[in-house]
C-alpha atoms as a PDB file:
ATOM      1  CA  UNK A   1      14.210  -6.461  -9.296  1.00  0.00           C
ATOM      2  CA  UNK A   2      16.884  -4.139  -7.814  1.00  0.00           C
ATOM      3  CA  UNK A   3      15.386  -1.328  -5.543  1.00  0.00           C
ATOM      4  CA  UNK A   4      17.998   1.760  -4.468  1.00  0.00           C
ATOM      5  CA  UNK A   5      17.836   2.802  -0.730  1.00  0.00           C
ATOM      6  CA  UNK A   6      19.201   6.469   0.034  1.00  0.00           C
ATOM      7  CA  UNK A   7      22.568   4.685   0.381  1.00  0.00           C
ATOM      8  CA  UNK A   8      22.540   3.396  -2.739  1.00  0.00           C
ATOM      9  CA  UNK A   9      22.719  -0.500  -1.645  1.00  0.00           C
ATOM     10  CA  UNK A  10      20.555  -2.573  -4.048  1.00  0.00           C
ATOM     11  CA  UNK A  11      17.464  -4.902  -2.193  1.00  0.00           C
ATOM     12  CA  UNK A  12      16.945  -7.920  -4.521  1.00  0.00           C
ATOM     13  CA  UNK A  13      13.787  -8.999  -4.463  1.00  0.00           C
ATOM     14  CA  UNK A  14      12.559 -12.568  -5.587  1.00  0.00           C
ATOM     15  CA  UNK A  15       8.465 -12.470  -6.643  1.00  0.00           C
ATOM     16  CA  UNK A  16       6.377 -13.841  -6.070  1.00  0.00           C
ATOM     17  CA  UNK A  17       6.610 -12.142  -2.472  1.00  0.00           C
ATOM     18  CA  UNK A  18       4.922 -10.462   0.054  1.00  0.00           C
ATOM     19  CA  UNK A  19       4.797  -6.737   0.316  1.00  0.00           C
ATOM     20  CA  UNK A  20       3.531  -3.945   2.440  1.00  0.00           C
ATOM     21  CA  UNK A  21       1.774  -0.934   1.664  1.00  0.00           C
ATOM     22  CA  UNK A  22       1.239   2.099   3.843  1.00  0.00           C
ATOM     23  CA  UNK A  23      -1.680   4.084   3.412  1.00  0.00           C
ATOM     24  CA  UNK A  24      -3.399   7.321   4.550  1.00  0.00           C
ATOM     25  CA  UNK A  25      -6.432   8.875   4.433  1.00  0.00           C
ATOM     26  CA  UNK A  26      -9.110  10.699   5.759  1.00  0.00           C
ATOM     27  CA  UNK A  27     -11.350   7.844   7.102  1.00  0.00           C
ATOM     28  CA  UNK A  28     -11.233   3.868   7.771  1.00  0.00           C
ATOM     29  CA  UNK A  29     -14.095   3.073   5.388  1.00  0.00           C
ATOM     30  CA  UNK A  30     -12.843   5.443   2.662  1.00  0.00           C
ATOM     31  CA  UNK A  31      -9.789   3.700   2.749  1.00  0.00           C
ATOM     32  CA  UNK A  32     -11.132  -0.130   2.796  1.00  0.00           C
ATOM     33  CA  UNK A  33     -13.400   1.073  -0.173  1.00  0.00           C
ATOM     34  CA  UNK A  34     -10.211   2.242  -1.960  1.00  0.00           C
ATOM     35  CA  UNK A  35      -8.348  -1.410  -1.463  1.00  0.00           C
ATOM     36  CA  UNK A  36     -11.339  -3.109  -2.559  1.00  0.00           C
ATOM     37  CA  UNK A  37     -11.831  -0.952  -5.715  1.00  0.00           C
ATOM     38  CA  UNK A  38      -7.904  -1.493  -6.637  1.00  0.00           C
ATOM     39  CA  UNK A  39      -7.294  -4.898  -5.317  1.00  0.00           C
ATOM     40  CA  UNK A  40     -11.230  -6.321  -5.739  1.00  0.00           C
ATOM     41  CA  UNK A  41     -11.235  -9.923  -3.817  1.00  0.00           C
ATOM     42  CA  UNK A  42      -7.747 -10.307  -3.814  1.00  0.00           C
ATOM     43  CA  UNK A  43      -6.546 -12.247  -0.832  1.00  0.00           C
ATOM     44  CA  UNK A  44      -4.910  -9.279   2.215  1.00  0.00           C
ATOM     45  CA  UNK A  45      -4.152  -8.343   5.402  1.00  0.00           C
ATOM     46  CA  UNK A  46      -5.130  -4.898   6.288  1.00  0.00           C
ATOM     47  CA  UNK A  47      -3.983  -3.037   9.878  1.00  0.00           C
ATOM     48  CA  UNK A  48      -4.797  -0.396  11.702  1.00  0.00           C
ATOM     49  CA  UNK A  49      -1.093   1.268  11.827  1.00  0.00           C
ATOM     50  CA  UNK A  50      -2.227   4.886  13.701  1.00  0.00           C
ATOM     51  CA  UNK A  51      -4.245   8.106  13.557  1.00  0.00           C
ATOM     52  CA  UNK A  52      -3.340  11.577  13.603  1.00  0.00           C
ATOM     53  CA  UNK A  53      -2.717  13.434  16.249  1.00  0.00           C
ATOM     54  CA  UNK A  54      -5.963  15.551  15.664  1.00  0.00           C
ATOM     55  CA  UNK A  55      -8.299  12.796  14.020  1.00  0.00           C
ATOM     56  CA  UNK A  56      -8.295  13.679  10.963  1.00  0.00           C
ATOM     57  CA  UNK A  57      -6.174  11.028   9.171  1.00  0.00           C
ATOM     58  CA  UNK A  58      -5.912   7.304   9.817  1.00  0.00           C
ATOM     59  CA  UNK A  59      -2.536   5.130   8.829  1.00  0.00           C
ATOM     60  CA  UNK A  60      -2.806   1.559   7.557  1.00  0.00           C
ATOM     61  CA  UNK A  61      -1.181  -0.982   6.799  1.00  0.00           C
ATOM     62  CA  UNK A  62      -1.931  -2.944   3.525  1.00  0.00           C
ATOM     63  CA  UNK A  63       0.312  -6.398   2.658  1.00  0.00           C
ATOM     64  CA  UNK A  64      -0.833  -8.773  -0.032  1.00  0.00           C
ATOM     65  CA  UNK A  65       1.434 -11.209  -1.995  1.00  0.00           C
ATOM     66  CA  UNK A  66       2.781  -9.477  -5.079  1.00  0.00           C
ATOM     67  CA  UNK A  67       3.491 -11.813  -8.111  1.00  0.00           C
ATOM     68  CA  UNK A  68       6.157  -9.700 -10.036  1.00  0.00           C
ATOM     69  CA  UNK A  69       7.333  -6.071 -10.026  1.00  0.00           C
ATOM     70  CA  UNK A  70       4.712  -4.583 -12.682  1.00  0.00           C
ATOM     71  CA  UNK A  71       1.898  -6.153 -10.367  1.00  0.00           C
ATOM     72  CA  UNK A  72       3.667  -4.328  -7.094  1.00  0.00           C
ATOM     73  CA  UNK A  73       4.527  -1.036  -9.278  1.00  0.00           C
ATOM     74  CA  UNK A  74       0.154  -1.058 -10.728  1.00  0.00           C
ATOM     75  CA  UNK A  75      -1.038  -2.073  -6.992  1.00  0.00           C
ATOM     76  CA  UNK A  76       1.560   1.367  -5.837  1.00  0.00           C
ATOM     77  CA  UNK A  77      -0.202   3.593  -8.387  1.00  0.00           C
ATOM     78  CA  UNK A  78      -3.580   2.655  -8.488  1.00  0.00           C
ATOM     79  CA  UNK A  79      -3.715   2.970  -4.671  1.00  0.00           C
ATOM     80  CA  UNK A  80      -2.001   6.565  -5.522  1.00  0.00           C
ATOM     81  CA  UNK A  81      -4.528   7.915  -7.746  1.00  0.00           C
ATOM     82  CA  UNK A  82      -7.345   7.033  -5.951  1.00  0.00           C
ATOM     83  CA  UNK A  83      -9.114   9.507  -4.595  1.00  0.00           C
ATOM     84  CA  UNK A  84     -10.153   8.312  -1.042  1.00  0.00           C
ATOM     85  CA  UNK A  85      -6.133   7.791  -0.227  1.00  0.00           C
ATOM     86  CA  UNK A  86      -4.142  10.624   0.473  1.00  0.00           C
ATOM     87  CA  UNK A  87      -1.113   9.204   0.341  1.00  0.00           C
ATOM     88  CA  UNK A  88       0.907   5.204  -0.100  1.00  0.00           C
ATOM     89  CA  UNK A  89       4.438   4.774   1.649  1.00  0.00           C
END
């Protein structure tokens, strides 16, 4: 799996490996509701990254073992369309 950076240099990736999410939303328990609905029992490591300056959004950090690129790329967008996350980096 080739991945582009903004300088066009390619980052080979050999799966399985591990990977890291960012996440965002409004509240802690929101957001560990939202990994367990898209990941279910699936073995992770989540971490408080920060909150926002005003307390109204908290950052986390999500990394789990990803077995191939379609299982990295359906992890991305489930965690996307979930409601309770605002946003995945």
């Amino acid at each position: 799996m080739e991945i582009l950076n903004d300088r066009d240099e390619k980052l080979i990736l050999e799966y399985p490996c591990s990977w890291s999410y960012k996440l965002i939303a409004g509240e802690r328990e929101a957001l560990e509701k939202a990994i367990k609905d898209v990941i279910d029992e699936r073995s992770h490591k989540l971490t408080h990254s920060k909150n926002s300056k005003g307390g109204k959004y908290v950052s986390m950090n999500l990394d789990l073992l990803v077995h191939n690129e379609d299982d990295r790329n359906f992890i991305y967008e489930a965690l996307k369309a979930h409601q309770n996350i605002k946003m995945v980096l």
